[in-house]
C-alpha atoms as a PDB file:
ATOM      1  CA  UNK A   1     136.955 116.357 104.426  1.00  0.00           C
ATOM      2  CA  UNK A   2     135.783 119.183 101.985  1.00  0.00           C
ATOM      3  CA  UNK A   3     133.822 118.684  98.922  1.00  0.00           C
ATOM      4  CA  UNK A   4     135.045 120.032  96.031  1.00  0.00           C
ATOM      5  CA  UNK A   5     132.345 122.638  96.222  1.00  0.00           C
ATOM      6  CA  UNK A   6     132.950 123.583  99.232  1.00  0.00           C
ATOM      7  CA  UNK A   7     136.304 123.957  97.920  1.00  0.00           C
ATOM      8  CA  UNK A   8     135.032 126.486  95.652  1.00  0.00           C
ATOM      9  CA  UNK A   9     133.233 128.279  97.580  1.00  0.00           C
ATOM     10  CA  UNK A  10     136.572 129.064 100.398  1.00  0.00           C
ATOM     11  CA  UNK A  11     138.833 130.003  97.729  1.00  0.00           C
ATOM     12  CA  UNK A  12     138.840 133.533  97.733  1.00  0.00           C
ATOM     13  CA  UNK A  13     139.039 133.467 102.049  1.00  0.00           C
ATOM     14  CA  UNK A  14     141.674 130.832 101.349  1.00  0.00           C
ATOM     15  CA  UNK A  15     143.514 133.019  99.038  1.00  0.00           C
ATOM     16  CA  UNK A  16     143.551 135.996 101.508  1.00  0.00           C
ATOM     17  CA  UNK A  17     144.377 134.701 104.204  1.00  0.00           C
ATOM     18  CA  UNK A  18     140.809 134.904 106.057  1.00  0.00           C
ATOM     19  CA  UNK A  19     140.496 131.420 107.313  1.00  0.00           C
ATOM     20  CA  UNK A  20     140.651 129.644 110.145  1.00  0.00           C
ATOM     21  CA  UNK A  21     143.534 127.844 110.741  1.00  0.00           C
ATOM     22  CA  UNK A  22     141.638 124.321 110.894  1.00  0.00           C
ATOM     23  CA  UNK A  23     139.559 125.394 108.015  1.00  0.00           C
ATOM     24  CA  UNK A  24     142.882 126.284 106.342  1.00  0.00           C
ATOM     25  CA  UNK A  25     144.171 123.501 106.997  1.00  0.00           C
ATOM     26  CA  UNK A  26     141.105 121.101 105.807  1.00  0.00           C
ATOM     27  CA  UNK A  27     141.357 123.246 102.201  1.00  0.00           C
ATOM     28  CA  UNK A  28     145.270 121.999 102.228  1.00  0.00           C
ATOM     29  CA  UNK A  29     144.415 118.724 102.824  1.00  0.00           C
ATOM     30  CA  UNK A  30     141.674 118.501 100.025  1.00  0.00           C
ATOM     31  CA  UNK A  31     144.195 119.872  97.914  1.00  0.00           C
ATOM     32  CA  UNK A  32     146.921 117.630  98.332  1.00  0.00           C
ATOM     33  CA  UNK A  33     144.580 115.099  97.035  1.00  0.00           C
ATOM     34  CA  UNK A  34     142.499 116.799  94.668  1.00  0.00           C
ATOM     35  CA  UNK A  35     144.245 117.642  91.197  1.00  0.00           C
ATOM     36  CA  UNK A  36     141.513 119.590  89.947  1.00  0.00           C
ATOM     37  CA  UNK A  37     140.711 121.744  92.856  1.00  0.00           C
ATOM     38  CA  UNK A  38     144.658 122.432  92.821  1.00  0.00           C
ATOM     39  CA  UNK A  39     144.351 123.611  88.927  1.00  0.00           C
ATOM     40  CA  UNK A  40     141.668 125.489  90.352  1.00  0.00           C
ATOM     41  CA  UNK A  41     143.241 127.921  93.033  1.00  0.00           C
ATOM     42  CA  UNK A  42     146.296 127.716  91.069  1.00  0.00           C
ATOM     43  CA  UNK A  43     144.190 129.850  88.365  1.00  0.00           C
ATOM     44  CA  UNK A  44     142.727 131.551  90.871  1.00  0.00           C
ATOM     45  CA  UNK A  45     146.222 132.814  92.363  1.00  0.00           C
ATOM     46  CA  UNK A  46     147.241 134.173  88.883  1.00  0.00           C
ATOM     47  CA  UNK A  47     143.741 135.815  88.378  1.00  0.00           C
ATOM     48  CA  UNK A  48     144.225 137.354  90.981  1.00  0.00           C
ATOM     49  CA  UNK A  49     148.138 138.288  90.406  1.00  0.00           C
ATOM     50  CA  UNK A  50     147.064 139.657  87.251  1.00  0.00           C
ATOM     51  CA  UNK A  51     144.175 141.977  88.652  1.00  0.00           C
ATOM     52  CA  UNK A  52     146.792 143.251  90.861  1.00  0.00           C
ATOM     53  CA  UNK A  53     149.107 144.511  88.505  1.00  0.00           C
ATOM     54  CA  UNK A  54     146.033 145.787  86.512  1.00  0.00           C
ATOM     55  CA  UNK A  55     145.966 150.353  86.954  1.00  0.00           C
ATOM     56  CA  UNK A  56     143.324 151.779  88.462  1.00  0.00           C
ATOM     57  CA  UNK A  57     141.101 153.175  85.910  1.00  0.00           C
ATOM     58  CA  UNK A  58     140.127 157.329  86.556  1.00  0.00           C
ATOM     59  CA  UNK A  59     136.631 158.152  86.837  1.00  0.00           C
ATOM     60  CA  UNK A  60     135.915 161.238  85.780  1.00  0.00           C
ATOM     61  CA  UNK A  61     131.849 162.093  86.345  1.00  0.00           C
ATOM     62  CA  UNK A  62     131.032 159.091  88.985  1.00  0.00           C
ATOM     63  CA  UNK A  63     127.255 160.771  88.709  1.00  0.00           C
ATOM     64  CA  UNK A  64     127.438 159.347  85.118  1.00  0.00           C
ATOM     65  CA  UNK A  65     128.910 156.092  85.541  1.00  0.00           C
ATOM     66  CA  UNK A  66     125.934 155.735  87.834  1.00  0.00           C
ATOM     67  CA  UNK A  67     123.036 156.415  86.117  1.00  0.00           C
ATOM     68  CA  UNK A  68     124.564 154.756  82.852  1.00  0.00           C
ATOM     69  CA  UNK A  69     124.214 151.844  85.117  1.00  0.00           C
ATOM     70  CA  UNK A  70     121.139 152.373  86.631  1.00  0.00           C
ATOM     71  CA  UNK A  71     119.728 152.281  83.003  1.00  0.00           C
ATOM     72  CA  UNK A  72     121.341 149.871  81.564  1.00  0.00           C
ATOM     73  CA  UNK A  73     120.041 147.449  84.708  1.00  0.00           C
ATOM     74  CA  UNK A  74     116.423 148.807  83.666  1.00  0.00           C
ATOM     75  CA  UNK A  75     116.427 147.325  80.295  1.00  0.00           C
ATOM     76  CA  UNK A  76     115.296 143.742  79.826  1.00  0.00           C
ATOM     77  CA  UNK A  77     118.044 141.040  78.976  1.00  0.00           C
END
């Protein structure tokens, strides 16, 4: 059986569909017995609802957007 970690780290495959069938099934099972884990993809599934309804935002000068964050990853934290 999956670890709750393990859990974790499946979720977003889980979510869209890219599993397995066995491995699908072994995340089902874990979550039939695992509260938390079930609180977890259950927030997942509305994060993810959420970011779907979200608009696209418009980029205007891509050229900037990319060095602004070429600096901004050259400064110390």
């Amino acid at each position: 059986m999956l670890k709750c970690v393990e859990i974790v780290a499946v979720t977003s495959d889980y979510l869209d569909g890219q599993l397995r069938f066995s491995d699908g099934l072994s995340v089902r099972t874990h979550l039939a017995i695992c509260r938390n884990c079930r609180r977890f993809v259950r927030q997942m599934r509305l994060t993810l609802r959420v970011l779907q309804q979200m608009p696209e935002p418009e980029i205007h000068d891509l050229e900037a957007v990319a060095s602004q964050l070429a600096e901004a990853a050259k400064k110390p934290s």
